[in-house]
Protein backbone atom coordinates (compact mmCIF):
# COMPACT_ATOMS: atom_id res chain seq x y z
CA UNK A 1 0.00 0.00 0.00
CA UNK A 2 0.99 3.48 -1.06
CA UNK A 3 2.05 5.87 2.35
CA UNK A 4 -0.59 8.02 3.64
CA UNK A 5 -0.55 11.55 2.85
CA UNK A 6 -0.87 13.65 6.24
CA UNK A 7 -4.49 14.54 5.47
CA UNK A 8 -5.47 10.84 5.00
CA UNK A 9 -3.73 9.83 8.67
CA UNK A 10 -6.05 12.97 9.85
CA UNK A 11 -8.98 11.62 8.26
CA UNK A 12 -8.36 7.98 9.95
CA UNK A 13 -7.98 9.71 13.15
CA UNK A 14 -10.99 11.48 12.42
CA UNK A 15 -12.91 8.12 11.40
CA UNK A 16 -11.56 6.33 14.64
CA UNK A 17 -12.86 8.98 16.62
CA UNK A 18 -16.12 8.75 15.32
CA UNK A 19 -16.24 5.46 15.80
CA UNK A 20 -16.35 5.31 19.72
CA UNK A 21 -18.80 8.58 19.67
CA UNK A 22 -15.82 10.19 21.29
CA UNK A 23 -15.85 14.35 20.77
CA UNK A 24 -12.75 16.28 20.18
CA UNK A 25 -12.59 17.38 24.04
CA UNK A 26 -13.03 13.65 24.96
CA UNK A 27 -10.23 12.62 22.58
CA UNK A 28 -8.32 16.05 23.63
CA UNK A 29 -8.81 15.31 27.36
CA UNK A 30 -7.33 11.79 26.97
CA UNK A 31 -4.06 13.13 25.07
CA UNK A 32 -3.59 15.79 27.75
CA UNK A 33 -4.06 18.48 24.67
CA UNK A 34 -6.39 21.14 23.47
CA UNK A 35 -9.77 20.75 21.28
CA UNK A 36 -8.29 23.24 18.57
CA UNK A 37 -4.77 20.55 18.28
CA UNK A 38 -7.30 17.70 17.78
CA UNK A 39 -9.05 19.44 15.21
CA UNK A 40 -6.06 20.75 13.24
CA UNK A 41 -4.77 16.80 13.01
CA UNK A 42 -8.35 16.20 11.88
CA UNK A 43 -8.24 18.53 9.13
CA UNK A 44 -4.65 19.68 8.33
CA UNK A 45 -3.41 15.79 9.20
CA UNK A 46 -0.48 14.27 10.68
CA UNK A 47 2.78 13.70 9.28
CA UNK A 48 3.35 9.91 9.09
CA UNK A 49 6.59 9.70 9.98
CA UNK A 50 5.79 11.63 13.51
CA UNK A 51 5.48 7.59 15.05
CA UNK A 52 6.20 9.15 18.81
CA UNK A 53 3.10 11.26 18.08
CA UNK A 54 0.81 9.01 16.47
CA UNK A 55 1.75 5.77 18.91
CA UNK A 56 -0.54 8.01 21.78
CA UNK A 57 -3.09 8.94 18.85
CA UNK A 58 -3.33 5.28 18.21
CA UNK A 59 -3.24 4.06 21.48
CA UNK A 60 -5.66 6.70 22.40
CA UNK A 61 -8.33 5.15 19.85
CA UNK A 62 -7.59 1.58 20.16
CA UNK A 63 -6.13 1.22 17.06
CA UNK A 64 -2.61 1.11 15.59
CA UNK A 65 0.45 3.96 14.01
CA UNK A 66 -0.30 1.32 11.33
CA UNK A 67 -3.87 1.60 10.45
CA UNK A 68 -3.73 5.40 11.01
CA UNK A 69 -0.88 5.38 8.27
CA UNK A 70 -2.79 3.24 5.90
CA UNK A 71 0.48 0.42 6.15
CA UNK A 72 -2.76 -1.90 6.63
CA UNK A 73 -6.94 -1.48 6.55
CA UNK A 74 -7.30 -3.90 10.27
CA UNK A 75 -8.44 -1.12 12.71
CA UNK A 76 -8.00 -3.32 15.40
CA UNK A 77 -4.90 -4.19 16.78
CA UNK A 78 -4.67 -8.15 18.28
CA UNK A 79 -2.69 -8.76 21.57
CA UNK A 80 1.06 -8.64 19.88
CA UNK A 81 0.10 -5.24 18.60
CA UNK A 82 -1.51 -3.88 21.48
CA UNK A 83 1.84 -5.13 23.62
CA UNK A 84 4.49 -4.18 21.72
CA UNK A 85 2.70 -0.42 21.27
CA UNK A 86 3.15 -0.21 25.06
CA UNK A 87 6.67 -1.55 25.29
CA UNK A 88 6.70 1.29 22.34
CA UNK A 89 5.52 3.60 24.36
CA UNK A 90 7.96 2.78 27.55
CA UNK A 91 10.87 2.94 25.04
CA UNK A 92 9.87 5.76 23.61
CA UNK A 93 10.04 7.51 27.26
CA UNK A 94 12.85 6.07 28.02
CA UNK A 95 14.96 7.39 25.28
CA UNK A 96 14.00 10.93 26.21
CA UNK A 97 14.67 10.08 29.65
CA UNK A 98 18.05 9.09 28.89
CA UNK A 99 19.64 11.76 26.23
CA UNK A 100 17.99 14.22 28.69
CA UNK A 101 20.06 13.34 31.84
CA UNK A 102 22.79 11.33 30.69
CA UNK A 103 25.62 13.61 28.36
CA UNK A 104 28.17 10.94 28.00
CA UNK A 105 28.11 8.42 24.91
CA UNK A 106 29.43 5.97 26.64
CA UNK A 107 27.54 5.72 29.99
CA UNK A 108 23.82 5.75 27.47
CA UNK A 109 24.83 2.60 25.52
CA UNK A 110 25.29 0.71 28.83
CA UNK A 111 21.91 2.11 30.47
CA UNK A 112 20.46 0.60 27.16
CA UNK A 113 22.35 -2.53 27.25
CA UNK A 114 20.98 -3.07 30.82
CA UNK A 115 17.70 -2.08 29.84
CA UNK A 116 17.86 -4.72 27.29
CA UNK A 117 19.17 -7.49 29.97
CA UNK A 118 16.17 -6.46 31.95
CA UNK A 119 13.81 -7.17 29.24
CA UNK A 120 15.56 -10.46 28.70
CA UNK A 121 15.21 -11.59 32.26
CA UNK A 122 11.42 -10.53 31.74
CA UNK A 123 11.35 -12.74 28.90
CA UNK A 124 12.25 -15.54 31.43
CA UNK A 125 9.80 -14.52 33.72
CA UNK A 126 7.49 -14.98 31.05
CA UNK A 127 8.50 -18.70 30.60
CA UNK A 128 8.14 -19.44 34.15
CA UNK A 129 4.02 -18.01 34.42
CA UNK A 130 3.37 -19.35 31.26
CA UNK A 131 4.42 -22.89 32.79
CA UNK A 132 2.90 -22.44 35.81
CA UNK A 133 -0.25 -21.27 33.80
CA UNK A 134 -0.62 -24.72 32.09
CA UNK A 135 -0.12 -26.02 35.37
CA UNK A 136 -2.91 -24.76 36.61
CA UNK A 137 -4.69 -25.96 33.79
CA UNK A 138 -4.08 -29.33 34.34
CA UNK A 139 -5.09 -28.95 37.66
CA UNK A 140 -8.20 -27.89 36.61
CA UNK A 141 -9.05 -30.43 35.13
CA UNK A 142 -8.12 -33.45 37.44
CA UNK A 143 -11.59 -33.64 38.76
CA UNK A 144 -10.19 -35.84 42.10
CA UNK A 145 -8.14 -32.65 42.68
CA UNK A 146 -11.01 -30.61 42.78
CA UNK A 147 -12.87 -33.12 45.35
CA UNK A 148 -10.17 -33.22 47.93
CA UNK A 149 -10.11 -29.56 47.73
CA UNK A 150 -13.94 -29.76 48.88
CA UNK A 151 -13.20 -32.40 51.30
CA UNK A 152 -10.46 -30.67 53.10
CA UNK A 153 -11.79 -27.29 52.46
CA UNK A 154 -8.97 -25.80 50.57
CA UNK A 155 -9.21 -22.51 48.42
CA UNK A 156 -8.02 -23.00 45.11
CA UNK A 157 -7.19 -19.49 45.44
CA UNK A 158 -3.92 -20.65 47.70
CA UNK A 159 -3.07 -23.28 46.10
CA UNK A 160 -2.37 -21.06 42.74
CA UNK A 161 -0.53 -18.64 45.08
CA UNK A 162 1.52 -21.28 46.29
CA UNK A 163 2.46 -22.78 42.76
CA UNK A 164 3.18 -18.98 41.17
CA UNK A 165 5.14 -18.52 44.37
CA UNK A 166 7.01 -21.86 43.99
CA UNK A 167 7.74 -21.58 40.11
CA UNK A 168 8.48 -17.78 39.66
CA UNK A 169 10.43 -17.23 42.93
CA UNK A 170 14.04 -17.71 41.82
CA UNK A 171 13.44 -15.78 38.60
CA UNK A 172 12.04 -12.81 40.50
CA UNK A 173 15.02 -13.43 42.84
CA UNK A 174 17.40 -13.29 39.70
CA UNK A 175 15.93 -10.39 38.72
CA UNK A 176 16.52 -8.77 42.06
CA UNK A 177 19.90 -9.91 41.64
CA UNK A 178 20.14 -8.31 38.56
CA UNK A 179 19.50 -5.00 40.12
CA UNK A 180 21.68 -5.31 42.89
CA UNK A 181 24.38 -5.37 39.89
CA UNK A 182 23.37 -2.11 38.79
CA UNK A 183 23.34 -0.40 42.21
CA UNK A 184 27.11 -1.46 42.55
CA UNK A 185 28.34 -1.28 39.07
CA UNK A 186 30.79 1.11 39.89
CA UNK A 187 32.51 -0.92 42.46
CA UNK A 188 35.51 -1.54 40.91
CA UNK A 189 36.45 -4.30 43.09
CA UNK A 190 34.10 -6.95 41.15
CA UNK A 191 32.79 -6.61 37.84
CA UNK A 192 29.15 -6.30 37.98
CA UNK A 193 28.36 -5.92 34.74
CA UNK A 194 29.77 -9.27 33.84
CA UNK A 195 27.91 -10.87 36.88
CA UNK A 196 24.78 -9.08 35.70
CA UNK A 197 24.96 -10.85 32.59
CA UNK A 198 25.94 -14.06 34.24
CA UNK A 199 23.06 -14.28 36.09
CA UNK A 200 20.64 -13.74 32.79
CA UNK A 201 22.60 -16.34 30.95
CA UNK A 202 21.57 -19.10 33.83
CA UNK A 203 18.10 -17.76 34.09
CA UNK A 204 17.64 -18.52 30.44
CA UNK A 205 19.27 -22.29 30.70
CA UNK A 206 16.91 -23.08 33.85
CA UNK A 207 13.53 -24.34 32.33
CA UNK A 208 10.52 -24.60 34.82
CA UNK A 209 9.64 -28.00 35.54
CA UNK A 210 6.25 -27.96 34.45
CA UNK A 211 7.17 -26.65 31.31
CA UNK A 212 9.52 -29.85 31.23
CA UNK A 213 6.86 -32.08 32.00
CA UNK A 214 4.40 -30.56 29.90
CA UNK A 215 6.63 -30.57 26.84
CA UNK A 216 8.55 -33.71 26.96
């Protein structure tokens, strides 16, 4: 598809808007702006290469930079969309965050590099509830499980604590770990850094057991 001009990408935000029955003071009050700035992007448009502006237009109206852009016609963005506009979003803040407080070259590219071990260790995290998700969905389904809950009067409730507790612990613990790194990286007796990276690299060999058993 051919790129949007900036009057089209006003015209989708336009449509979009319409869509929910939301006025220009409802859309203005969400994007912390005036009426008149909603109405100019309505009629003037949007460039389409401003993405840091049109990811909060988009995420504003439920849709997607995408859509608004005319890069596709699906108005509605699925679950991978919708997430990886927010991690978009965090980025986004992030990088203004950084170049705004930290002058040095050097010191930015390894407050990036740690944000990216961060979301790497998330990643793991991610592993671990997912396995401990299916878990529970076995559970579920073992109807004598769910009897000698009744007969011993046990919450379900608790027993999902306990197994999120018991499977997600020690990569919550890495994670703290990870950050205790960062709070001493300049201790130039040890090399934190390196031991901030060690700790990811086990995190990712170490598979939950229940995705073990559930996979093999």
């Amino acid at each position: 598809m051919a790129e949007f001009t900036a009057k089209q990408v006003g015209e989708r935000i336009k449509e979009r808007r319409q869509d929910f029955r939301l006025s220009m003071e409802g859309l203005a009050k969400v994007l912390g702006m005036n009426k008149s700035t909603i109405q100019r992007y309505e009629t003037k448009g949007v460039d389409p290469k401003k993405k840091y502006l049109l990811v909060s237009i988009a995420n504003a109206l439920d849709t997607t930079v995408e859509w608004l852009t005319g890069e596709t016609n699906e108005k509605n963005p699925d679950i991978t969309t919708k997430c990886r506009a927010e991690i978009d979003e965090h980025i986004s803040a992030y990088m203004n965050t950084l170049t705004e407080n930290v002058d040095d070259e050097a010191h930015q590219q390894l407050l990036t590099n740690l944000l990216g071990g961060f979301i790497d260790m998330f990643g793991v995290i991610c592993i671990h509830h997912g396995a401990t998700s299916r878990r529970i969905d076995q559970m579920e389904k073992d109807f004598d499980l769910k009897d000698s809950l009744v007969k011993y009067a046990l919450e379900t409730s608790d027993l999902y604590e306990n197994l999120y507790s018991h499977y997600l612990e020690e990569s919550v613990e890495d994670f703290k770990s990870m950050a205790d790194c960062v709070l001493n990286m300049y201790d130039r007796r040890k090399s934190h850094v390196k031991k901030f990276y060690d700790i990811l690299e086990k995190a990712k060999e170490r598979k939950p057991e229940s995705y073990v058993s559930i996979h093999n």
